[in-house]
PDB file of N, CA and C in Angstrom:
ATOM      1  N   UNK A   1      75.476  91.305  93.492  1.00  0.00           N
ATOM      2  CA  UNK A   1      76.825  91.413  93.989  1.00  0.00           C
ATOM      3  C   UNK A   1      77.779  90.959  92.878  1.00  0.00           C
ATOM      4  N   UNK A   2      78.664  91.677  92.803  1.00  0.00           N
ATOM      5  CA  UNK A   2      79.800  91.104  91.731  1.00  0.00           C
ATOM      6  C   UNK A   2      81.116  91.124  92.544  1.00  0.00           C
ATOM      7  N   UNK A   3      82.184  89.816  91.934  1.00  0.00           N
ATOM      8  CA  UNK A   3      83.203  89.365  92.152  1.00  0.00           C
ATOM      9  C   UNK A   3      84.708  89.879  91.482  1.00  0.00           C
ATOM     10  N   UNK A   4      86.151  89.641  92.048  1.00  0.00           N
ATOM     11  CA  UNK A   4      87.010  90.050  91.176  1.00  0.00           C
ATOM     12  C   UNK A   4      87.914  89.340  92.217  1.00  0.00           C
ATOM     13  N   UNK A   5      88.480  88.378  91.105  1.00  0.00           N
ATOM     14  CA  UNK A   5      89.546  86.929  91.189  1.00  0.00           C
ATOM     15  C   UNK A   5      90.470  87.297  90.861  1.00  0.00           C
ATOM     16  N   UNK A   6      91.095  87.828  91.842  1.00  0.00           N
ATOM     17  CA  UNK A   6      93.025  88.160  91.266  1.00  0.00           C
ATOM     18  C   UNK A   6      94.258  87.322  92.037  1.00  0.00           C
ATOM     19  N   UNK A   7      95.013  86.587  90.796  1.00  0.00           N
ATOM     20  CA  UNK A   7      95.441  85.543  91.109  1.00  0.00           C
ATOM     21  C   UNK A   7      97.024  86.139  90.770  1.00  0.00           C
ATOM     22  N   UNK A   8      97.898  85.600  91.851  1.00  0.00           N
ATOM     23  CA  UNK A   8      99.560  85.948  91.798  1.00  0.00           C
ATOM     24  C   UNK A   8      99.993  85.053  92.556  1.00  0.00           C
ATOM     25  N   UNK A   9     101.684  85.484  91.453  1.00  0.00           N
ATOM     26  CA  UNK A   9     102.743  84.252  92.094  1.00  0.00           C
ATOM     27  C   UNK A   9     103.767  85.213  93.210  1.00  0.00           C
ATOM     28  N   UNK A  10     103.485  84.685  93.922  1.00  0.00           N
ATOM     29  CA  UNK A  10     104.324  85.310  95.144  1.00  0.00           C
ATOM     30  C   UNK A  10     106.044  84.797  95.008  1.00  0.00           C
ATOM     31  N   UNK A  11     107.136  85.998  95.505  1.00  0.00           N
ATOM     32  CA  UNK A  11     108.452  85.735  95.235  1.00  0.00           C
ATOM     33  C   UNK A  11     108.141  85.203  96.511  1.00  0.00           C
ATOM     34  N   UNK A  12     109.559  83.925  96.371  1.00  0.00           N
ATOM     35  CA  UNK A  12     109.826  83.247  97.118  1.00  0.00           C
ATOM     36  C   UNK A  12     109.963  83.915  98.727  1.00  0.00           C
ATOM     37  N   UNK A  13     109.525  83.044  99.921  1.00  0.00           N
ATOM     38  CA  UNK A  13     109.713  83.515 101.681  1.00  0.00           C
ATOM     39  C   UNK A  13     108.912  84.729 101.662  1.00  0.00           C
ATOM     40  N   UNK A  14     108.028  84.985 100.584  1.00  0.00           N
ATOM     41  CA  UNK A  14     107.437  86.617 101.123  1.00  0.00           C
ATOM     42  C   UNK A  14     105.669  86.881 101.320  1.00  0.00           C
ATOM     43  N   UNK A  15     105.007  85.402 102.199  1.00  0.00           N
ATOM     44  CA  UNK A  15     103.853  85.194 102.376  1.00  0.00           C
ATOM     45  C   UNK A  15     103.784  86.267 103.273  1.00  0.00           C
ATOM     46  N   UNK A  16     104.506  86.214 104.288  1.00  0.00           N
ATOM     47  CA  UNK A  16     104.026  87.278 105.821  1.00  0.00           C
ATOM     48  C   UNK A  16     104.530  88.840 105.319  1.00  0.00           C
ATOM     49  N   UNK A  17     105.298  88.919 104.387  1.00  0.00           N
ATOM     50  CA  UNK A  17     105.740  90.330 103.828  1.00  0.00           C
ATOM     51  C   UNK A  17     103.933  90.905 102.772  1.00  0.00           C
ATOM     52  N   UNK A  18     103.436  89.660 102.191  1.00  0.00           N
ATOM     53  CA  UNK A  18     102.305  89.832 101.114  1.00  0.00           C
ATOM     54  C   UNK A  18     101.181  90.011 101.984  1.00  0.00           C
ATOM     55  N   UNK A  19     101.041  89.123 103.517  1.00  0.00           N
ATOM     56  CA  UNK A  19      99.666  89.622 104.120  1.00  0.00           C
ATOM     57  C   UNK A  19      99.995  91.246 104.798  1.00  0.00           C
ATOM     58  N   UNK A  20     101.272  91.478 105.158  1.00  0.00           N
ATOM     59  CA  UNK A  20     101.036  92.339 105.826  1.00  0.00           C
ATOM     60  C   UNK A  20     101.171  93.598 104.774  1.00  0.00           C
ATOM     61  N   UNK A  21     101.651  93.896 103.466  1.00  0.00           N
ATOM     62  CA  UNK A  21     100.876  94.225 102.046  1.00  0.00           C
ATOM     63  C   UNK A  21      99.717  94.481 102.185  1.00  0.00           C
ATOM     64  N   UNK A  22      99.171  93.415 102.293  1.00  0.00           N
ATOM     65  CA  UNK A  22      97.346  93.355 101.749  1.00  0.00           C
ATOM     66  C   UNK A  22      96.672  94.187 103.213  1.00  0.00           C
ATOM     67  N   UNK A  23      97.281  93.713 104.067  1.00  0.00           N
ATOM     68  CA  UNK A  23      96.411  94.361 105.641  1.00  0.00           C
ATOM     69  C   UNK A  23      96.938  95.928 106.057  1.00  0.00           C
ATOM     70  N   UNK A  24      98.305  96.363 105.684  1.00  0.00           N
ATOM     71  CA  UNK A  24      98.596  97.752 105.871  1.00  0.00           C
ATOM     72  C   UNK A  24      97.860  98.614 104.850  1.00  0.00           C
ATOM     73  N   UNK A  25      98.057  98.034 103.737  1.00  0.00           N
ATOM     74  CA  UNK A  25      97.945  99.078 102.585  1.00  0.00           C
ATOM     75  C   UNK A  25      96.838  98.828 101.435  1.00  0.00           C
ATOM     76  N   UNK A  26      96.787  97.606 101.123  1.00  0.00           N
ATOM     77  CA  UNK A  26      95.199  97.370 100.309  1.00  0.00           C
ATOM     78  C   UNK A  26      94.374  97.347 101.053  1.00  0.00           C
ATOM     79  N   UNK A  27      93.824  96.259 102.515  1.00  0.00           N
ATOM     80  CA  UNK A  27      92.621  96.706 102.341  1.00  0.00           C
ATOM     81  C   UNK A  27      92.025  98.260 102.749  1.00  0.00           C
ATOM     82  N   UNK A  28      92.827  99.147 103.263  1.00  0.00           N
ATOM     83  CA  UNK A  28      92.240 100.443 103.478  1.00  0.00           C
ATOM     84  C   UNK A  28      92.317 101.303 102.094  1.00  0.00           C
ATOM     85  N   UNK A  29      92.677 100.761 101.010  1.00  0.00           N
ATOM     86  CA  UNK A  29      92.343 101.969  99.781  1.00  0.00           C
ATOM     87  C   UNK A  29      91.050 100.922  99.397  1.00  0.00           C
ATOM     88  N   UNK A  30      90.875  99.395  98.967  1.00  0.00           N
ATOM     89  CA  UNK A  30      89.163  99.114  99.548  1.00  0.00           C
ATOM     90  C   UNK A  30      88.308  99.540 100.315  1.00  0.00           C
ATOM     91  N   UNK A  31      88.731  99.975 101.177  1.00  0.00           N
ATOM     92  CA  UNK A  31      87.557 100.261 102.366  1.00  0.00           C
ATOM     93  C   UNK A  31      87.216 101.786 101.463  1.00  0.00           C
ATOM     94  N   UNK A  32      88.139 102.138 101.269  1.00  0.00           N
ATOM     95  CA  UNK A  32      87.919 103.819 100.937  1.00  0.00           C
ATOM     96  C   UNK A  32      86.733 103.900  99.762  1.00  0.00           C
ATOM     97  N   UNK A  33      86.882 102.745  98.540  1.00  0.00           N
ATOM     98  CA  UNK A  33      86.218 102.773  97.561  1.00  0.00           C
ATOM     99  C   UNK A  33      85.232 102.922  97.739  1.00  0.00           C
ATOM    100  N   UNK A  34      83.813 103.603  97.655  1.00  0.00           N
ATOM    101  CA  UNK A  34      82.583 102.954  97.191  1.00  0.00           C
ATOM    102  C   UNK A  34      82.027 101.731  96.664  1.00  0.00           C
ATOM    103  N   UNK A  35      81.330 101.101  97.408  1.00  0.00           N
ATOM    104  CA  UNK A  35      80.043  99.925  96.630  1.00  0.00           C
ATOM    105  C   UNK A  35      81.652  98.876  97.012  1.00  0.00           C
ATOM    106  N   UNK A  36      82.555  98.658  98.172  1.00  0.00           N
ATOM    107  CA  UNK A  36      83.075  97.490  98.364  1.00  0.00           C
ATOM    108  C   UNK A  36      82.520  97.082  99.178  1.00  0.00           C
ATOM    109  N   UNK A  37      82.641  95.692  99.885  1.00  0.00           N
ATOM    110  CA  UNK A  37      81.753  95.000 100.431  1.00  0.00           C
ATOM    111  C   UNK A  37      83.076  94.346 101.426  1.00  0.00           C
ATOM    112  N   UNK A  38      83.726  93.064 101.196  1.00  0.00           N
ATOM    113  CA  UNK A  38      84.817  92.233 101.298  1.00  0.00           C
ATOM    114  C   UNK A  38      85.992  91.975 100.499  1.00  0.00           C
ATOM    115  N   UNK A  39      86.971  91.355 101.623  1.00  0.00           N
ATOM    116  CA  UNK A  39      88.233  91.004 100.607  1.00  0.00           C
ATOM    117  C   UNK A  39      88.465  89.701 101.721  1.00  0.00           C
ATOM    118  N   UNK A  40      89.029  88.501 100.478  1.00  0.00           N
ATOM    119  CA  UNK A  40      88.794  87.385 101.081  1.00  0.00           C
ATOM    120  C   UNK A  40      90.487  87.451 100.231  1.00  0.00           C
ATOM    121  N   UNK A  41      91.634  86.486 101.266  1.00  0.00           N
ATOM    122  CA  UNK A  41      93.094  86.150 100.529  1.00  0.00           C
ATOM    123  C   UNK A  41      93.313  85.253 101.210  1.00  0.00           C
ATOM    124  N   UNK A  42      93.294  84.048 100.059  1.00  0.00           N
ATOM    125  CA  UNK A  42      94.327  83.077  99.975  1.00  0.00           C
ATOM    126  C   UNK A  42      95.448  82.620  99.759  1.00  0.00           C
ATOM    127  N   UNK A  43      96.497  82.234 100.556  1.00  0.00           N
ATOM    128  CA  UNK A  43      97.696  81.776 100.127  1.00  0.00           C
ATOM    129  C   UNK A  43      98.269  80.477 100.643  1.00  0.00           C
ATOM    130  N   UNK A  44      98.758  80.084  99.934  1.00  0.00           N
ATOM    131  CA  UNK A  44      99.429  78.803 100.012  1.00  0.00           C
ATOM    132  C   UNK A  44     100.680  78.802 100.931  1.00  0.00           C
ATOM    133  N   UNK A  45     100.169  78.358 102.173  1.00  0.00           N
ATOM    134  CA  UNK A  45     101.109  78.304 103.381  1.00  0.00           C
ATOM    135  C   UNK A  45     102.689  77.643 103.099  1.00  0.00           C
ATOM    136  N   UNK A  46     103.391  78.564 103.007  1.00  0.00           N
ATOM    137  CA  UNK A  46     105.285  78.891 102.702  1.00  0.00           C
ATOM    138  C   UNK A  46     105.466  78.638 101.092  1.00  0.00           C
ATOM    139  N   UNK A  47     103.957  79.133 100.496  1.00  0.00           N
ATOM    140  CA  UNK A  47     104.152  78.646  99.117  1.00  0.00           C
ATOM    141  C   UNK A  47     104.667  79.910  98.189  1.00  0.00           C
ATOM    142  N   UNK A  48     104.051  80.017  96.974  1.00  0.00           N
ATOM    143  CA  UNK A  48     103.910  81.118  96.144  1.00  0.00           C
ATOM    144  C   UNK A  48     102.674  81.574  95.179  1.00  0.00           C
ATOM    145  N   UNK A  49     101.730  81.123  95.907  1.00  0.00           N
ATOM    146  CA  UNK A  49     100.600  81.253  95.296  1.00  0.00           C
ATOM    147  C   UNK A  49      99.634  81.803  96.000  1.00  0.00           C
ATOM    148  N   UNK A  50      99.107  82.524  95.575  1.00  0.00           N
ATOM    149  CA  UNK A  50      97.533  84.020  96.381  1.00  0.00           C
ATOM    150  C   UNK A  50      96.807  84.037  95.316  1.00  0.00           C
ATOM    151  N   UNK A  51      95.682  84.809  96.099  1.00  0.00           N
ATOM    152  CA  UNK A  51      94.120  84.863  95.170  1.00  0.00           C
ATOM    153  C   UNK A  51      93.672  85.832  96.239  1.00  0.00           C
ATOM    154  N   UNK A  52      93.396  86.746  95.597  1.00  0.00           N
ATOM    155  CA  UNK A  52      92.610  87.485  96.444  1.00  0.00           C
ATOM    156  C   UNK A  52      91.205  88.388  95.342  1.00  0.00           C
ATOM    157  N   UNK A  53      90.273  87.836  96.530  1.00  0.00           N
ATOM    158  CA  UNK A  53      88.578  87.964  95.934  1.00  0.00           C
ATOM    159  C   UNK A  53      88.025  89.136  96.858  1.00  0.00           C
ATOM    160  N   UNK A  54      87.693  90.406  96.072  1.00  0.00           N
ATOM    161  CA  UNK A  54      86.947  91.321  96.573  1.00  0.00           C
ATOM    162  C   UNK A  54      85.012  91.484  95.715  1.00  0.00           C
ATOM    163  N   UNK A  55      84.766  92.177  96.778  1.00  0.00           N
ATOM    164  CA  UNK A  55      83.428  91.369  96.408  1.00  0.00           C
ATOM    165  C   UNK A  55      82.745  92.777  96.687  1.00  0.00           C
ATOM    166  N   UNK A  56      81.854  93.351  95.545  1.00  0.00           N
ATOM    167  CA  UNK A  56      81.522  94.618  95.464  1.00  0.00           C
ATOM    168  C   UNK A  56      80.074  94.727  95.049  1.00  0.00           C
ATOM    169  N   UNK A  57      79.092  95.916  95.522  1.00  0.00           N
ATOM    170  CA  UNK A  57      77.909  95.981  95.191  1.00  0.00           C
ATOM    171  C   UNK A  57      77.387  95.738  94.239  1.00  0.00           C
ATOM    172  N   UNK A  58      78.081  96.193  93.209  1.00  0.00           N
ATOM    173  CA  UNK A  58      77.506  95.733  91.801  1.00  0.00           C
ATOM    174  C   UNK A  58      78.822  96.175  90.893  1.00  0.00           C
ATOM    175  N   UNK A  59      78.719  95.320  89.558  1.00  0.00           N
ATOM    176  CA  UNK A  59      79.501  95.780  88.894  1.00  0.00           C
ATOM    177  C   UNK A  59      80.331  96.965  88.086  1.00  0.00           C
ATOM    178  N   UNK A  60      79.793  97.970  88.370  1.00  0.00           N
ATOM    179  CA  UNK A  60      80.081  98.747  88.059  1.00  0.00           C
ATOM    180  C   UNK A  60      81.090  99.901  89.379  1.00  0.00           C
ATOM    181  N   UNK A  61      80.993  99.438  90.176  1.00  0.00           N
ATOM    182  CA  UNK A  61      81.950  99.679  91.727  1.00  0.00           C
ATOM    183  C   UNK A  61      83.314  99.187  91.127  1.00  0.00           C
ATOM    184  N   UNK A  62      83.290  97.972  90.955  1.00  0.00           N
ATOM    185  CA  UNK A  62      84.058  97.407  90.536  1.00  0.00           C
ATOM    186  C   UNK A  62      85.028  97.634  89.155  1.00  0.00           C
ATOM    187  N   UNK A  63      84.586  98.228  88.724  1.00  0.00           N
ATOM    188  CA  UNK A  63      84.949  98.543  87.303  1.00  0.00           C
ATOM    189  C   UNK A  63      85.500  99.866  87.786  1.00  0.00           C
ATOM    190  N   UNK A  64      84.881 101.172  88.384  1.00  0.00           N
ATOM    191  CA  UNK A  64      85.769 101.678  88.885  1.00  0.00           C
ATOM    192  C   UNK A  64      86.460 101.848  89.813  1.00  0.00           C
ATOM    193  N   UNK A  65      86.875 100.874  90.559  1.00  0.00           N
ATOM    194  CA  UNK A  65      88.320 100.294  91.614  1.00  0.00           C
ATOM    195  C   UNK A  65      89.006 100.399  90.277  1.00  0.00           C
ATOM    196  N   UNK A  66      88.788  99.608  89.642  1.00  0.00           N
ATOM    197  CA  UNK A  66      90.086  98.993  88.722  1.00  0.00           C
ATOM    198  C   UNK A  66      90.516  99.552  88.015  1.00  0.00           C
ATOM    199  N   UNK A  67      90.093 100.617  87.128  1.00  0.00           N
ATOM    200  CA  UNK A  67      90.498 102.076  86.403  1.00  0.00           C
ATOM    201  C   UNK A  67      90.787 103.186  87.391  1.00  0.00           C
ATOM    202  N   UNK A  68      90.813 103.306  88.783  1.00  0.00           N
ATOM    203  CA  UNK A  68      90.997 104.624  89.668  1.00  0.00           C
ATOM    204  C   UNK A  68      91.751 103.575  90.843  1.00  0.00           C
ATOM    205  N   UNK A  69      91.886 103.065  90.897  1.00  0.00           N
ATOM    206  CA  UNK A  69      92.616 102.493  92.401  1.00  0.00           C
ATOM    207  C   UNK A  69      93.047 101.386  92.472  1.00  0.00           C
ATOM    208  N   UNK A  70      93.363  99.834  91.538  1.00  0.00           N
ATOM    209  CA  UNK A  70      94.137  99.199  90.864  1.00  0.00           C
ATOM    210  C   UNK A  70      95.615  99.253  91.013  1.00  0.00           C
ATOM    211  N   UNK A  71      95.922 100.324  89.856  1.00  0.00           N
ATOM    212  CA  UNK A  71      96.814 100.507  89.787  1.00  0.00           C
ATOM    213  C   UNK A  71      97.869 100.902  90.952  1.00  0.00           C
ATOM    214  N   UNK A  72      97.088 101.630  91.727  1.00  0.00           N
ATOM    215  CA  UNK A  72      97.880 101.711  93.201  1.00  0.00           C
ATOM    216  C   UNK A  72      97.915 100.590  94.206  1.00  0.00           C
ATOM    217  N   UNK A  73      97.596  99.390  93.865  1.00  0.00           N
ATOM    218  CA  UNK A  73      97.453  98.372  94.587  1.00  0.00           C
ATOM    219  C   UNK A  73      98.580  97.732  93.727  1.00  0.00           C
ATOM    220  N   UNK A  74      98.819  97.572  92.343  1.00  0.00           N
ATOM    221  CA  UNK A  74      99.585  96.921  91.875  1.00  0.00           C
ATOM    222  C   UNK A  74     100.915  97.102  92.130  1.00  0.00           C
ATOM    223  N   UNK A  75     101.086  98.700  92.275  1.00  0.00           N
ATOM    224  CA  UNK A  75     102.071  98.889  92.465  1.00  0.00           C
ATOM    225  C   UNK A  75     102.369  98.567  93.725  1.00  0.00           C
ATOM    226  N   UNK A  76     101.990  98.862  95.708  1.00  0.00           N
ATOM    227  CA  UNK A  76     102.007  98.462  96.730  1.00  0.00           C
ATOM    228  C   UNK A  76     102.879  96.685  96.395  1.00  0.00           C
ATOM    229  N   UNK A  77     102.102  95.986  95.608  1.00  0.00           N
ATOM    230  CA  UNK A  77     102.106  94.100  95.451  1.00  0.00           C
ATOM    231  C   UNK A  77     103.871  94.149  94.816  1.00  0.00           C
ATOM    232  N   UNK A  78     104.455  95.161  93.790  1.00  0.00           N
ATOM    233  CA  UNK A  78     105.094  95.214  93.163  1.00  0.00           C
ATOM    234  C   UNK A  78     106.334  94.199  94.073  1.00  0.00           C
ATOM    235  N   UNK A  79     106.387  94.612  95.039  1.00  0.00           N
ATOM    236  CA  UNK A  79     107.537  93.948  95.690  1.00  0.00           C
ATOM    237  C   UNK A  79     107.273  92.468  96.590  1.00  0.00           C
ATOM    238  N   UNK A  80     106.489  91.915  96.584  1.00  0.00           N
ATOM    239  CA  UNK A  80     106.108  90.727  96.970  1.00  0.00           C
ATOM    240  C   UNK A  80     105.987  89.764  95.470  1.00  0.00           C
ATOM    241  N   UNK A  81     105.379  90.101  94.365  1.00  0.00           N
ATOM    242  CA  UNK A  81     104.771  89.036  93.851  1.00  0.00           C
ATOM    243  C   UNK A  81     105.564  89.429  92.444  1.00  0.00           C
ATOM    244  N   UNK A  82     105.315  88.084  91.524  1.00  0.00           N
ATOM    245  CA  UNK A  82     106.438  88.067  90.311  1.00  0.00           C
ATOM    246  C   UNK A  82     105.335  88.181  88.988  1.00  0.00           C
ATOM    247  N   UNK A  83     105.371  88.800  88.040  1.00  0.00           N
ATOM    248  CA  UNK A  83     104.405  88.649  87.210  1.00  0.00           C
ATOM    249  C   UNK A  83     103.811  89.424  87.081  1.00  0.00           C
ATOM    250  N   UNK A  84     102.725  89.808  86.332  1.00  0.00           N
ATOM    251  CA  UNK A  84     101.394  90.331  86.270  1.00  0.00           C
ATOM    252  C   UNK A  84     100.079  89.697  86.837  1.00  0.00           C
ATOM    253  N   UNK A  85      99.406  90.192  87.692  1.00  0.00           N
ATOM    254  CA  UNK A  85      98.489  89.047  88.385  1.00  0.00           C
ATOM    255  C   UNK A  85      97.206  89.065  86.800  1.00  0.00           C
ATOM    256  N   UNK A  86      96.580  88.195  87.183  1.00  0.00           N
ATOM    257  CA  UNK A  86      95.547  87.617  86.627  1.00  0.00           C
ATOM    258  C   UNK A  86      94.088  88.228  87.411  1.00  0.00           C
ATOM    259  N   UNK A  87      93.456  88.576  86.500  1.00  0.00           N
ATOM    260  CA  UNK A  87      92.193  89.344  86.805  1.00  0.00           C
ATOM    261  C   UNK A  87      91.207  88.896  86.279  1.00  0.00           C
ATOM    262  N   UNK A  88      90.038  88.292  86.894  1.00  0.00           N
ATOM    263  CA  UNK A  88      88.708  87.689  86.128  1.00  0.00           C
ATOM    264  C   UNK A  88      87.695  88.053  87.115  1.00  0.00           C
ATOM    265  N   UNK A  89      86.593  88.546  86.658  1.00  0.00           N
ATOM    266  CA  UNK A  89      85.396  88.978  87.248  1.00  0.00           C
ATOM    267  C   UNK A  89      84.421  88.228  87.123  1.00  0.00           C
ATOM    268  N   UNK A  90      83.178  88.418  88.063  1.00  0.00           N
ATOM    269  CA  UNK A  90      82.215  86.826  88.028  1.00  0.00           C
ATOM    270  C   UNK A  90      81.106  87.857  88.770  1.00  0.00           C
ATOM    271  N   UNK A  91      79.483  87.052  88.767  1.00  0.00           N
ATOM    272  CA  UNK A  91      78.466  87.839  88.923  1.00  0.00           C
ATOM    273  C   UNK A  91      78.398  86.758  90.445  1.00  0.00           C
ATOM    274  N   UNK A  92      78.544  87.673  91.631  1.00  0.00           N
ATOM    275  CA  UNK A  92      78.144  86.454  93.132  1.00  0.00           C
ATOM    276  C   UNK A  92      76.550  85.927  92.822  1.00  0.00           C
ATOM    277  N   UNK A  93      76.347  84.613  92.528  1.00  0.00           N
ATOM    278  CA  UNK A  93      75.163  84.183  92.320  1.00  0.00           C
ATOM    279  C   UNK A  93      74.410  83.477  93.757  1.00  0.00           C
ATOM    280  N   UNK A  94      75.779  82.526  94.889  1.00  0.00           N
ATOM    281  CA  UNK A  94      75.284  82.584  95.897  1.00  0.00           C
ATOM    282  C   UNK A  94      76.876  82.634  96.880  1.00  0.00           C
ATOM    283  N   UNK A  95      76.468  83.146  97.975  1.00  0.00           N
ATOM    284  CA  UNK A  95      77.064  83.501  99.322  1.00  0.00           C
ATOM    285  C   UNK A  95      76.269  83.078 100.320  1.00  0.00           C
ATOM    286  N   UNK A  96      76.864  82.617 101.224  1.00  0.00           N
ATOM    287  CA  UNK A  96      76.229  82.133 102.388  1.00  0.00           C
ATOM    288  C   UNK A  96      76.748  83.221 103.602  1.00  0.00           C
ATOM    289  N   UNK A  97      77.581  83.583 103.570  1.00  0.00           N
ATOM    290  CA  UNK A  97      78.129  84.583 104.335  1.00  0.00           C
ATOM    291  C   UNK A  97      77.215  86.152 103.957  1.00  0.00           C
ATOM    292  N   UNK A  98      76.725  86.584 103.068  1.00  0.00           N
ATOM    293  CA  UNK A  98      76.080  87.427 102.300  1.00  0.00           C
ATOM    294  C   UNK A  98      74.696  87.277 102.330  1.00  0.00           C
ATOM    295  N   UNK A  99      74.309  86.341 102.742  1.00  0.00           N
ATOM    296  CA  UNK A  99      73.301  85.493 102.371  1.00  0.00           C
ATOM    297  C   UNK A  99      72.633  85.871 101.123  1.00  0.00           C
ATOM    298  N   UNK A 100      73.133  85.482  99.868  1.00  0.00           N
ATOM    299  CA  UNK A 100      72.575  85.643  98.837  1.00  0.00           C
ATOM    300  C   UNK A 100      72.587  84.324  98.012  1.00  0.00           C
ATOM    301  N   UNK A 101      71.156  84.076  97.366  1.00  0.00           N
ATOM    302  CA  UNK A 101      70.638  82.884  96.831  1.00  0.00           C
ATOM    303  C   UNK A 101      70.962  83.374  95.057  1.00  0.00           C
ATOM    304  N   UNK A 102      70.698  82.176  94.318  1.00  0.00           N
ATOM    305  CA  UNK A 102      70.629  82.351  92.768  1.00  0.00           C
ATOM    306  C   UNK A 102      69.373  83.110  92.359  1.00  0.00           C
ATOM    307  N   UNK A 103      68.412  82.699  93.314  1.00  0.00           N
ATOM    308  CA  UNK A 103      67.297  83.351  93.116  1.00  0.00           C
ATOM    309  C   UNK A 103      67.031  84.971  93.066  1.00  0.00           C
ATOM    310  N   UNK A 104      67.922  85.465  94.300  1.00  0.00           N
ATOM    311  CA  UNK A 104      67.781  86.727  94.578  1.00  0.00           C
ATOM    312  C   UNK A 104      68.923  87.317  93.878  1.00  0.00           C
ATOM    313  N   UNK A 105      69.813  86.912  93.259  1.00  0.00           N
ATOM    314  CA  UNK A 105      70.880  87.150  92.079  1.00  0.00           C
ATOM    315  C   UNK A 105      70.152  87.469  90.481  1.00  0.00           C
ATOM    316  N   UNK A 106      69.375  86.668  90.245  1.00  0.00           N
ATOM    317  CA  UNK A 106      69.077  86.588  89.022  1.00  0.00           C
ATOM    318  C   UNK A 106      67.738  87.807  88.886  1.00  0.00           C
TER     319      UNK A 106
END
C-alpha cells in the first residue's frame, strides 16, 4: 500500500467551505481513480491547517492520480486554501484499519 501527505494552509473561516470541497468534489474524482483505497482529512478545528492522506494500492496508482487528476483537485482547493500544498509520499508499512503489518509490507 502506498501513501500521499498533502499538507495546506487554509484561508481564514473556510474549514466547513474546505470539507464540503473535499466531500462534494474530491473525494468522487478519488473514488473514480483506479488502485484508490481511502482518504483520511485533517483539520484544525476554526484553524488553518489540513492534511489530507489518500492511501492507494500501490505506488504507481498513485503516481498516476497525480499526473491525470491532481491537478483538478488543485484547482477545486484553489478557493479555500492559500499557497501551494505540500506533497510527500510514504510506503503504508502498518495500518490497523487495513490490517497491514511491516511484515506483510516488506
Amino acid at each position: 500500500m502506498f501513501a500521499r501527505s498533502v499538507s495546506m494552509h487554509l484561508k481564514a473561516g473556510c474549514v466547513a467551505e474546505f470539507t464540503r470541497t473535499i466531500n462534494d468534489e474530491v473525494i468522487p474524482l478519488l473514488r473514480k481513480h483506479k488502485g484508490f483505497l481511502d482518504e483520511i482529512v485533517l483539520a484544525v478545528p476554526g484553524g488553518t491547517e489540513a492534511v489530507g492522506i489518500s492511501l492507494w494500492d500501490r505506488k504507481e496508482s498513485a503516481e498516476t492520480y497525480n499526473r491525470d487528476t491532481y491537478p483538478q483537485v488543485q484547482k477545486a482547493l484553489a478557493k479555500v486554501i492559500e499557497g501551494t500544498p505540500a506533497v510527500k509520499t510514504y510506503d503504508v508499512t502498518n495500518s490497523t484499519f487495513h490490517k497491514i503489518t511491516a511484515r506483510a509490507a516488506a
